[in-house]
N, C-alpha and C. Protein backbone atom coordinates (compact mmCIF):
# COMPACT_ATOMS: atom_id res chain seq x y z
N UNK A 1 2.51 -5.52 20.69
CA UNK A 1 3.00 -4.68 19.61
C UNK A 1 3.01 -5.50 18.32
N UNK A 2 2.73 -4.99 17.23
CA UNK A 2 2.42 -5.34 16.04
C UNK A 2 4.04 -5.29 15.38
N UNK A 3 4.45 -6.49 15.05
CA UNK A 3 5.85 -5.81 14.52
C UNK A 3 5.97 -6.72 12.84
N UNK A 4 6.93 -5.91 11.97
CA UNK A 4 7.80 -6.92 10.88
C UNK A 4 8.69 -5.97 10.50
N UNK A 5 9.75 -7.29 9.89
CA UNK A 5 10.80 -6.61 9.42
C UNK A 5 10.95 -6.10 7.46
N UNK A 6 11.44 -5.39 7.46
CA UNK A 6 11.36 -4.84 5.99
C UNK A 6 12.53 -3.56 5.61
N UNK A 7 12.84 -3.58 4.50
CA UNK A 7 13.72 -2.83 3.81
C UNK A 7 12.97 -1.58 3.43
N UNK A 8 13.87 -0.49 4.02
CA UNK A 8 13.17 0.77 3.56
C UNK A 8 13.59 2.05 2.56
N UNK A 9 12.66 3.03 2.03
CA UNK A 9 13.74 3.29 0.79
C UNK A 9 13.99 4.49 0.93
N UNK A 10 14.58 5.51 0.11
CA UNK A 10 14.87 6.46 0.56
C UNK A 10 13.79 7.60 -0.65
N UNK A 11 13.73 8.90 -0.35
CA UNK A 11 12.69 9.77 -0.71
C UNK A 11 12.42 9.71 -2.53
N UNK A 12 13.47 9.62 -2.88
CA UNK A 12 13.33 9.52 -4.26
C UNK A 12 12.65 8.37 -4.68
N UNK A 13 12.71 7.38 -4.32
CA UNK A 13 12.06 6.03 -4.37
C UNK A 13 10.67 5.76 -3.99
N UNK A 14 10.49 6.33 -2.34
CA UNK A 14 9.08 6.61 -2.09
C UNK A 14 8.00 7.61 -2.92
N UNK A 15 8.72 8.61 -3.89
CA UNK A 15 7.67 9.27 -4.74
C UNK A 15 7.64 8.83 -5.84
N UNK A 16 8.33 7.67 -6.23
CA UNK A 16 8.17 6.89 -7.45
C UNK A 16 7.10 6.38 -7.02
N UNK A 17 7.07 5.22 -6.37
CA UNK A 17 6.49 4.77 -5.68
C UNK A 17 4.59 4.80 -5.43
N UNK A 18 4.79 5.78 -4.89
CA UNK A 18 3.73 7.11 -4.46
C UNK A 18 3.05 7.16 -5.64
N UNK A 19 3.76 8.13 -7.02
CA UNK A 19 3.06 8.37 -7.59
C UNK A 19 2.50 7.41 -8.80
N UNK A 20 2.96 6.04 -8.52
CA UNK A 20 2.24 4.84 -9.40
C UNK A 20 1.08 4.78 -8.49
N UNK A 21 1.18 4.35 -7.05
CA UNK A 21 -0.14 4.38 -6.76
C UNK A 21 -1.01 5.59 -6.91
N UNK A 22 -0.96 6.78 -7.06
CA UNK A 22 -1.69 7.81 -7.64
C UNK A 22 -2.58 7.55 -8.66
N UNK A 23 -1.39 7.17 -9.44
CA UNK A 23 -1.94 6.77 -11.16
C UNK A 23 -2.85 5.73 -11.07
N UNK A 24 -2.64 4.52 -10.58
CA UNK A 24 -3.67 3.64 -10.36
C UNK A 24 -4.73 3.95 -9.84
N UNK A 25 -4.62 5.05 -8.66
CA UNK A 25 -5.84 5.65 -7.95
C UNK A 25 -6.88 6.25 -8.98
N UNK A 26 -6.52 7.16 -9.95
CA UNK A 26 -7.31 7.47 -11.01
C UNK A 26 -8.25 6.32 -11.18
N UNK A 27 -8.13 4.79 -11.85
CA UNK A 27 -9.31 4.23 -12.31
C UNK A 27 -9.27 2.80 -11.06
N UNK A 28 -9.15 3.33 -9.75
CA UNK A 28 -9.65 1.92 -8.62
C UNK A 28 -9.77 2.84 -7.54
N UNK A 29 -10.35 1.89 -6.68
CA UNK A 29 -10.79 2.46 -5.16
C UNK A 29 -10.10 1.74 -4.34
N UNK A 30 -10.03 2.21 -3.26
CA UNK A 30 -8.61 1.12 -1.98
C UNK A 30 -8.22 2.47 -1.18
N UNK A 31 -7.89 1.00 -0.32
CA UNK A 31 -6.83 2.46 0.51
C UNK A 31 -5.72 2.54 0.27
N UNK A 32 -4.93 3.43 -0.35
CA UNK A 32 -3.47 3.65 -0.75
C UNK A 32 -2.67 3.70 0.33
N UNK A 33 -1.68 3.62 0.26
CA UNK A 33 -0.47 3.52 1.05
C UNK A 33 0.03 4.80 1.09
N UNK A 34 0.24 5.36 2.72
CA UNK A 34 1.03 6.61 2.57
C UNK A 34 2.35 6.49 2.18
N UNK A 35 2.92 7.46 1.43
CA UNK A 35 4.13 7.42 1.29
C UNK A 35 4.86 6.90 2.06
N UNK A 36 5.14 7.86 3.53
CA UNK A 36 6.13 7.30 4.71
C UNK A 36 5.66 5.80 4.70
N UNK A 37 4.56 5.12 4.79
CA UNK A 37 4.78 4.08 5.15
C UNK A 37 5.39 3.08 4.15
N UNK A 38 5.72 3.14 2.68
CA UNK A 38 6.09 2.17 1.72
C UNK A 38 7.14 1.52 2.02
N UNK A 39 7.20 0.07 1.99
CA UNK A 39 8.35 -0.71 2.49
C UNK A 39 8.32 -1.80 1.64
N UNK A 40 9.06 -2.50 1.86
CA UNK A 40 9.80 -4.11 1.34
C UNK A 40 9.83 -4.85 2.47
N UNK A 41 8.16 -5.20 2.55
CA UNK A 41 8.10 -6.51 3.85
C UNK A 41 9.21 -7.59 3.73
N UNK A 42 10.38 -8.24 4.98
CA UNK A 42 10.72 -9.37 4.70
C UNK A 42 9.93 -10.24 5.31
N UNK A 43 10.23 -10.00 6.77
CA UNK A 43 9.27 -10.95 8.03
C UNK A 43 8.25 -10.62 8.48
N UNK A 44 7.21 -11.04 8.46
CA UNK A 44 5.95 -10.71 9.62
C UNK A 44 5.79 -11.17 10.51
N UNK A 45 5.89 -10.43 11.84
CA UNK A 45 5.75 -11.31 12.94
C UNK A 45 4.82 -11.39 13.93
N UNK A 46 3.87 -10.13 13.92
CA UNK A 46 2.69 -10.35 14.14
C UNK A 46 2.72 -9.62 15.99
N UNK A 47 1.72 -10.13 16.52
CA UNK A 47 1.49 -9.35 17.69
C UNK A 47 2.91 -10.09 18.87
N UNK A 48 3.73 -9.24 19.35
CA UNK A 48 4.34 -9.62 20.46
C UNK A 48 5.08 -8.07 21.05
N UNK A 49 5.36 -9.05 22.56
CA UNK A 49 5.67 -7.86 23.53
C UNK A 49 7.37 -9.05 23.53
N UNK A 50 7.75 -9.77 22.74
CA UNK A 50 9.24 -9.87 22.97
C UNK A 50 10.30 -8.98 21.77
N UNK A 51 9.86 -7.73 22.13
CA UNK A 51 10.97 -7.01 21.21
C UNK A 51 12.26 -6.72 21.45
N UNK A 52 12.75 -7.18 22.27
CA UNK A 52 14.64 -7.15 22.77
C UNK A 52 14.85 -8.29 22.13
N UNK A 53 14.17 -9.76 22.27
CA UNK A 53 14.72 -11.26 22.16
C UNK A 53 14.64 -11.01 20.81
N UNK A 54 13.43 -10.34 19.90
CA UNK A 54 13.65 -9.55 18.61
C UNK A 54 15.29 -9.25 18.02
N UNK A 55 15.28 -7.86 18.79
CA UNK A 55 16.55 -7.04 18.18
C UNK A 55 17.68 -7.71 18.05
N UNK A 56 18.08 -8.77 19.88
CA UNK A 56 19.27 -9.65 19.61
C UNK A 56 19.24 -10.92 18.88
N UNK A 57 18.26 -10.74 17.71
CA UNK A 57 18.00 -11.72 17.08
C UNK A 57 18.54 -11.51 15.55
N UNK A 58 18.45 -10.05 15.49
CA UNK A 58 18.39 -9.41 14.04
C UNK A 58 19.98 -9.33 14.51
N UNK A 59 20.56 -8.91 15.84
CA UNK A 59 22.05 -8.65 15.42
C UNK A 59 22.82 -9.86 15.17
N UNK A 60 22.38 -11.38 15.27
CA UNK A 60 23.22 -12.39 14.73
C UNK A 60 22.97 -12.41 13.43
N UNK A 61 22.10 -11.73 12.60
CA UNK A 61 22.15 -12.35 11.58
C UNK A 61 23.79 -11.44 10.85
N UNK A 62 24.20 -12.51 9.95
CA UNK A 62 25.10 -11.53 9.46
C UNK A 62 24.95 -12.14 8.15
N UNK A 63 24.91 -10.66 6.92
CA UNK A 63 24.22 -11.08 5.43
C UNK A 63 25.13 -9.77 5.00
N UNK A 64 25.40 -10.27 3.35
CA UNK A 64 25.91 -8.84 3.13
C UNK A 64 24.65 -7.85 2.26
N UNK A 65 25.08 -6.86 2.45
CA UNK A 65 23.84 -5.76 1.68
C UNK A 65 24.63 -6.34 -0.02
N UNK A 66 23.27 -5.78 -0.61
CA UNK A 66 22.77 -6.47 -1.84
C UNK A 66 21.69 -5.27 -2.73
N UNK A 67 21.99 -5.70 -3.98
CA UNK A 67 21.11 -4.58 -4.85
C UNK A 67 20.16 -5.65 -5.16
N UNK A 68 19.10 -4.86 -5.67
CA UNK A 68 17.89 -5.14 -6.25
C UNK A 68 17.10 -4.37 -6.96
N UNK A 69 15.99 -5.20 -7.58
CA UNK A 69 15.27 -3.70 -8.46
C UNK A 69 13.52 -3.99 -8.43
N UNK A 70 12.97 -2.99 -8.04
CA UNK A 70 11.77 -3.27 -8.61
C UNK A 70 10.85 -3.14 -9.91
N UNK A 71 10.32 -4.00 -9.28
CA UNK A 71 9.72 -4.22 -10.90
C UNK A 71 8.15 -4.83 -11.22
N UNK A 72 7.40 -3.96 -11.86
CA UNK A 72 5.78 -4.81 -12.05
C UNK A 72 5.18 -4.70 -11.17
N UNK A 73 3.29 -4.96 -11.47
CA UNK A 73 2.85 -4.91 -10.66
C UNK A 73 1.59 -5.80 -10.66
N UNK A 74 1.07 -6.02 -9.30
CA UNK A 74 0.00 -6.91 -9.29
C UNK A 74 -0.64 -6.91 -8.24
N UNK A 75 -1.78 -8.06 -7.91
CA UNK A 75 -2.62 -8.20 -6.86
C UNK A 75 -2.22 -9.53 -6.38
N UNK A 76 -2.81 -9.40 -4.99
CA UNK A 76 -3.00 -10.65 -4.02
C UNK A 76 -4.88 -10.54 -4.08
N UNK A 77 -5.05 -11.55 -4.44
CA UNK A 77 -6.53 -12.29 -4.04
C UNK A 77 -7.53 -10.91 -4.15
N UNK A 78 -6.95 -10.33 -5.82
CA UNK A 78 -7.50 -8.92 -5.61
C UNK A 78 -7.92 -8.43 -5.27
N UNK A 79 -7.03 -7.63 -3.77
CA UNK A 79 -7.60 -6.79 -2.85
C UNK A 79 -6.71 -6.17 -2.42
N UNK A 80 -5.36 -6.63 -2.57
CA UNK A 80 -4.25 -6.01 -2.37
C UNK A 80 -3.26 -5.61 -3.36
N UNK A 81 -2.89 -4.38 -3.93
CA UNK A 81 -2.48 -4.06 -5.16
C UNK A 81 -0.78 -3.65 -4.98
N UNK A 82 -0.03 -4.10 -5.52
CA UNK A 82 1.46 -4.33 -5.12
C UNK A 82 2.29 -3.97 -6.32
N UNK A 83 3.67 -3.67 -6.07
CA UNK A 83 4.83 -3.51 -6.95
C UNK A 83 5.85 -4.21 -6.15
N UNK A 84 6.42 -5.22 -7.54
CA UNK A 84 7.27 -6.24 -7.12
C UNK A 84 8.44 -6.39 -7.30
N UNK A 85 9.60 -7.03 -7.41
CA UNK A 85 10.47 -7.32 -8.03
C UNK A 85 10.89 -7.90 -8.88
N UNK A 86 12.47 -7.75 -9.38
CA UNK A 86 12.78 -8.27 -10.31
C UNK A 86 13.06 -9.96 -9.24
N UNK A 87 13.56 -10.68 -9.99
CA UNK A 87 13.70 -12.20 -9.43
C UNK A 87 15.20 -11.89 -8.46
N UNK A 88 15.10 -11.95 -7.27
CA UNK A 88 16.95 -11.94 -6.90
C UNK A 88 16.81 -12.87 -5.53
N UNK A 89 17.85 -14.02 -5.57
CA UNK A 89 18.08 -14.89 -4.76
C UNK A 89 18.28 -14.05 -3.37
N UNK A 90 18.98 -13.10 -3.41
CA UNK A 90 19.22 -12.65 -2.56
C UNK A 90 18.04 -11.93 -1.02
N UNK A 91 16.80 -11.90 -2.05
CA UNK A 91 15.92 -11.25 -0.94
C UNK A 91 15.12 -12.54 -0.23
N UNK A 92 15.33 -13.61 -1.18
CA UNK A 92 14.41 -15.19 -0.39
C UNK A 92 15.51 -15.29 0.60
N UNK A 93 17.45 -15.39 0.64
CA UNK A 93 18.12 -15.80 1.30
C UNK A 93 17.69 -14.78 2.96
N UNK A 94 17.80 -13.43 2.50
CA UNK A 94 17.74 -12.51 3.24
C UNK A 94 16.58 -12.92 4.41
N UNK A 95 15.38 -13.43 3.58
CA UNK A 95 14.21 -13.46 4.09
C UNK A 95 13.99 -14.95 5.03
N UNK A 96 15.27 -16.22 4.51
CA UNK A 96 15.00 -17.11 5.30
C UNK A 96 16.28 -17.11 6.25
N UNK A 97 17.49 -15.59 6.16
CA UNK A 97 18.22 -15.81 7.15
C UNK A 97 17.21 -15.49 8.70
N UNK A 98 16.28 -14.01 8.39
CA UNK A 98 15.65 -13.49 9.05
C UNK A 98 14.83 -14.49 9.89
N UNK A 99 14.05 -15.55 9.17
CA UNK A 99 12.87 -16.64 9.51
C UNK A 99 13.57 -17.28 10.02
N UNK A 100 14.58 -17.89 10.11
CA UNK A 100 15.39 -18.96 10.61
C UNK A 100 15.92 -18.62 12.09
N UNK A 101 16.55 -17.43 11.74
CA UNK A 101 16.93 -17.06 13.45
C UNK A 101 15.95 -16.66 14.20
N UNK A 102 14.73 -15.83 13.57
CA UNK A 102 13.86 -15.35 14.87
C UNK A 102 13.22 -17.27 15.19
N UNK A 103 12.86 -17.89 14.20
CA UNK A 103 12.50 -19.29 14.59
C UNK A 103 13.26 -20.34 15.79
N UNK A 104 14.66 -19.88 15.77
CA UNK A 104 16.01 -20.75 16.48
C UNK A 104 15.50 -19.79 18.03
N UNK A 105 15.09 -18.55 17.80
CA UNK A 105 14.65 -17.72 19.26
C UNK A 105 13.25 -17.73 20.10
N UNK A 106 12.57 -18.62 19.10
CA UNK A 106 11.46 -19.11 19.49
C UNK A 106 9.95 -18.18 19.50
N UNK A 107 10.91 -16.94 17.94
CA UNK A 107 9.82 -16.01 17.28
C UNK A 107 8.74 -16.66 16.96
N UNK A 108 7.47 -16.73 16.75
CA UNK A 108 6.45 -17.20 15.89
C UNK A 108 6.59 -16.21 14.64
N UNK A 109 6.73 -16.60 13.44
CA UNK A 109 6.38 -15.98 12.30
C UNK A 109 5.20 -16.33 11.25
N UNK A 110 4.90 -15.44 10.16
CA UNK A 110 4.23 -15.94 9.42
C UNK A 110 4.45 -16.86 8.64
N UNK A 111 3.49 -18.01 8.72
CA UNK A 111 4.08 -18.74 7.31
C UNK A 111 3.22 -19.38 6.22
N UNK A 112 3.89 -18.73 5.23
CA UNK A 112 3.72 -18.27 4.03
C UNK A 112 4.83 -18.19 3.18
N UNK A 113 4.21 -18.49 1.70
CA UNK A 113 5.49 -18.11 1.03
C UNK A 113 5.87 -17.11 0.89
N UNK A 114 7.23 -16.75 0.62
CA UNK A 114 7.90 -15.52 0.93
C UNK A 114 7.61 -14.86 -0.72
N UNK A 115 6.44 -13.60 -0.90
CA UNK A 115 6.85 -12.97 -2.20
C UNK A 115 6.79 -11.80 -2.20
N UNK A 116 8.71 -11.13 -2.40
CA UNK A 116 8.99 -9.69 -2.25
C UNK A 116 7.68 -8.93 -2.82
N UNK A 117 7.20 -7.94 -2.46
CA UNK A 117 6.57 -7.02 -2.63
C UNK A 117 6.25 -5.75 -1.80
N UNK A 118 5.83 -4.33 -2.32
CA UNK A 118 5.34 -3.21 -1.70
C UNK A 118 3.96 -3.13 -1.68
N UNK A 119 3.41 -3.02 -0.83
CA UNK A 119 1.90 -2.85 -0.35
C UNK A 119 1.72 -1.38 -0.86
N UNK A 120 0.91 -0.85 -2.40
CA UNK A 120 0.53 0.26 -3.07
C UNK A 120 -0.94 0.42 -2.53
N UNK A 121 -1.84 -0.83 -2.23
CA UNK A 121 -3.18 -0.57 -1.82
C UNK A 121 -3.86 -1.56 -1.21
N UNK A 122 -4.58 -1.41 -0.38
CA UNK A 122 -4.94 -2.58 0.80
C UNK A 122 -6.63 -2.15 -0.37
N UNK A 123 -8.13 -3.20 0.17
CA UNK A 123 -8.69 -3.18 -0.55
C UNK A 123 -9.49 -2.87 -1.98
N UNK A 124 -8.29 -3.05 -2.70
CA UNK A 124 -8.35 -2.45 -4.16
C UNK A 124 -9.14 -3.47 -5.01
N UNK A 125 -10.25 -2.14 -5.66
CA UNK A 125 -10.98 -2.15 -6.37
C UNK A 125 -11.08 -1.25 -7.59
N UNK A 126 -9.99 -2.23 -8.64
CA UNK A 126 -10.27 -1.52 -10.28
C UNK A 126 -11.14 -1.63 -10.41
N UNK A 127 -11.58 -0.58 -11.73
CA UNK A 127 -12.41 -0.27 -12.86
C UNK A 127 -12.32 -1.17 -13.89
N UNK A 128 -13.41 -1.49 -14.57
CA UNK A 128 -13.21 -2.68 -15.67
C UNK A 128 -12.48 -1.87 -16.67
N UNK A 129 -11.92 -0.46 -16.69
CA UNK A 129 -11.02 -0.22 -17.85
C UNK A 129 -9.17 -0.14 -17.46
N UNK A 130 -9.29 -0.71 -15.67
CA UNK A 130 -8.20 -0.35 -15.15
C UNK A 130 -6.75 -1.14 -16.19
N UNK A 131 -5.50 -0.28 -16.53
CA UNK A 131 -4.57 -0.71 -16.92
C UNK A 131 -3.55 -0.51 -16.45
N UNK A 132 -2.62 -1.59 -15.76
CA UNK A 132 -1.20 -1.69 -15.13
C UNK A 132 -0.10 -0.69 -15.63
N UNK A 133 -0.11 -0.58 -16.76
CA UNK A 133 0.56 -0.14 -17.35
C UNK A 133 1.13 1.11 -16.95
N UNK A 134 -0.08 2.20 -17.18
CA UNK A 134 0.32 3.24 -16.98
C UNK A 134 0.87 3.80 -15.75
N UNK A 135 0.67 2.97 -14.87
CA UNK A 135 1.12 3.02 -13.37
C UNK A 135 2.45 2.73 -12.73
N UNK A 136 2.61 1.27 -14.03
CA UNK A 136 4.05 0.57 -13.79
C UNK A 136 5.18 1.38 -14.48
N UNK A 137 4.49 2.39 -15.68
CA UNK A 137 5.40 3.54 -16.14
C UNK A 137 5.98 4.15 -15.12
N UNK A 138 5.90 4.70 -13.96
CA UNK A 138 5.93 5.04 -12.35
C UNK A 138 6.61 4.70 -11.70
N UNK A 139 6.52 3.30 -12.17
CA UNK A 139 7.91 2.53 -10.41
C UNK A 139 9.47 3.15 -11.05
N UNK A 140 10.25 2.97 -9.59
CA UNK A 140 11.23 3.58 -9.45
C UNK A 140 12.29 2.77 -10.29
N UNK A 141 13.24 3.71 -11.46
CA UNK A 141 14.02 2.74 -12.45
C UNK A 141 15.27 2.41 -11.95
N UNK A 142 15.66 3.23 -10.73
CA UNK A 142 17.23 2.80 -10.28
C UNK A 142 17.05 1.84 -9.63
N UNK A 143 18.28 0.92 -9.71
CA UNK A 143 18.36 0.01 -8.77
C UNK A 143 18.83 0.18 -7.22
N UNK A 144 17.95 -0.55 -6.26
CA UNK A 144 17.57 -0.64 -4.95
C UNK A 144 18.91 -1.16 -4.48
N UNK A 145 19.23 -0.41 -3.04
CA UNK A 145 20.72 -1.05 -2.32
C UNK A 145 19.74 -1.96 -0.82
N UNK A 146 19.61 -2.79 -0.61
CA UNK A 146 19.25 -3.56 0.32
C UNK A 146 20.39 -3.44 1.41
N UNK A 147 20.36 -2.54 2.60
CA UNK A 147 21.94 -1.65 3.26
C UNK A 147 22.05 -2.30 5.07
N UNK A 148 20.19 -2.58 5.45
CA UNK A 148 19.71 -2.36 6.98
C UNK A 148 19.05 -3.63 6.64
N UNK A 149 18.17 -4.12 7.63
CA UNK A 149 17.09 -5.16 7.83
C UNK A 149 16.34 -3.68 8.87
N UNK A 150 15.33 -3.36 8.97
CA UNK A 150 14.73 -2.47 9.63
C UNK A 150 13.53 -3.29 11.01
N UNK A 151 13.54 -3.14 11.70
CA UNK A 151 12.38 -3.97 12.65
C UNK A 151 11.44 -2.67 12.58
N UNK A 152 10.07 -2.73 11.97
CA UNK A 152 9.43 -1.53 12.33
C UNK A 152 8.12 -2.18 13.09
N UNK A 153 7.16 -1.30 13.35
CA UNK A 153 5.95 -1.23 14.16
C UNK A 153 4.78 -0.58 13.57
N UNK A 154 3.94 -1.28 13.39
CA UNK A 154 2.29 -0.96 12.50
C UNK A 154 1.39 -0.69 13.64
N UNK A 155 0.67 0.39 13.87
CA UNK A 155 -0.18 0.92 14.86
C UNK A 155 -0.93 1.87 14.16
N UNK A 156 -2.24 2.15 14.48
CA UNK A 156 -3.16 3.15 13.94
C UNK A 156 -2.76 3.73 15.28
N UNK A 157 -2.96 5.41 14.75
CA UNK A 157 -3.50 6.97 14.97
C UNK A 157 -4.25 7.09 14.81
N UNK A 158 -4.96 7.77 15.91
CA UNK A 158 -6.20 8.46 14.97
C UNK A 158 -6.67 7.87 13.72
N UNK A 159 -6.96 6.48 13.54
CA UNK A 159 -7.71 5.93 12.70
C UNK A 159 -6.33 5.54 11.22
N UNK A 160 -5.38 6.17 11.13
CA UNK A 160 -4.37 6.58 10.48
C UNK A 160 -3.65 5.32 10.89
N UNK A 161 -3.32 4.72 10.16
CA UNK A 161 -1.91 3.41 9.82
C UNK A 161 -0.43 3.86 9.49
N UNK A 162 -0.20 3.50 10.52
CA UNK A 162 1.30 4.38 10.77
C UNK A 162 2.30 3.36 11.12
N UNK A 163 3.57 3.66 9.99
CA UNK A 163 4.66 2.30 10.32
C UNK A 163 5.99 3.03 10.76
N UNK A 164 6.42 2.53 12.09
CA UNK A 164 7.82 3.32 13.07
C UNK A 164 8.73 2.36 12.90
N UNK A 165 9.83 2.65 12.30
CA UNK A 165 11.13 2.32 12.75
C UNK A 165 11.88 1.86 14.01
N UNK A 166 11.86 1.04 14.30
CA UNK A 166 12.06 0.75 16.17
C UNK A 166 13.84 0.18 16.44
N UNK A 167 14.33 -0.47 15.18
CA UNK A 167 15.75 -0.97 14.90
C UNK A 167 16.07 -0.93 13.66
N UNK A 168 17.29 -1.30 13.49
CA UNK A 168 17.63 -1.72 12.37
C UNK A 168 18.94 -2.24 12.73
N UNK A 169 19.47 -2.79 12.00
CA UNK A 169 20.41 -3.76 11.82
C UNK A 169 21.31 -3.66 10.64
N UNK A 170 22.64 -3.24 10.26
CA UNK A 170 23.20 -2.73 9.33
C UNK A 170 23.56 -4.20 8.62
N UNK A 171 23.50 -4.25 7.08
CA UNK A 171 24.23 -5.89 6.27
C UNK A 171 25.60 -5.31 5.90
N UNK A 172 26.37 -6.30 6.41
CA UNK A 172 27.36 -6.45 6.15
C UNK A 172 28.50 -5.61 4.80
């Protein structure tokens, strides 16, 4: 099973969301992100069948919930087109309470540096007139309650990339 953990948002947020990648869709090509699936990767953990040693992993952590905001947008190794955050200690702490305990349980994780972001488009390809801007007009202006740590599950359907909810874990 394909698993990571990530913060998830609620409907008003996902059509903010949504409809920046829309807007961007106008002048690039990629595959957009379905709505349901938009998240706030913390951990990636990649292919495993230990998902209990998982869950009682997420219930030691104890963190308190925390606001945040998103903010801006950009690429990874332009191909992956993202909306990020504002700077908050709180989602690196979050992210190395997470790394630390599945690590103490003898999780394999990814490693990499940790940089908050939402996955808006997996092989994205702007237009030489493409502008951020009008897209980043889009992202969601309220600020984010960081409430769960979520364990979800990435599996294609029918060709379809589909992300399930399997736990969650309430912060403090």
């Amino acid at each position: 099973m394909r698993l990571f953990t990530a913060l998830r948002f609620d409907d008003e947020t996902k059509n903010a969301l949504f409809s920046a990648g829309k807007e961007a869709e106008k002048s690039a090509k990629g595959n957009f992100s379905l709505k349901e699936n938009l998240h706030l990767t913390l951990v990636f953990i990649g292919e495993t069948e230990r998902t209990d040693d998982i869950k009682a992993a997420l219930c030691r952590i104890d963190f308190p919930a925390f606001d945040y905001k998103i903010s801006g947008l950009g690429t990874f190794e332009k191909c992956i087109f993202w909306a990020g955050t504002e700077e908050n200690p709180n989602l690196q702490k979050l992210y190395l309470a997470i790394k630390t305990t599945l690590d103490e349980t003898g999780i394999e994780t990814e490693e990499r540096e940790y940089v908050p972001h939402i996955t808006l488009a997996r092989k994205f390809c702007p237009k030489a007139d493409f502008d951020f801007s009008a897209a980043e007009k889009l992202l969601p202006q309220k600020t984010q309650r960081a409430s769960k740590i979520c364990l979800m599950k990435s599996e294609r359907k029918e060709g379809i990339l589909q992300y399930t909810e399997i736990f969650s874990k309430e912060l403090t």
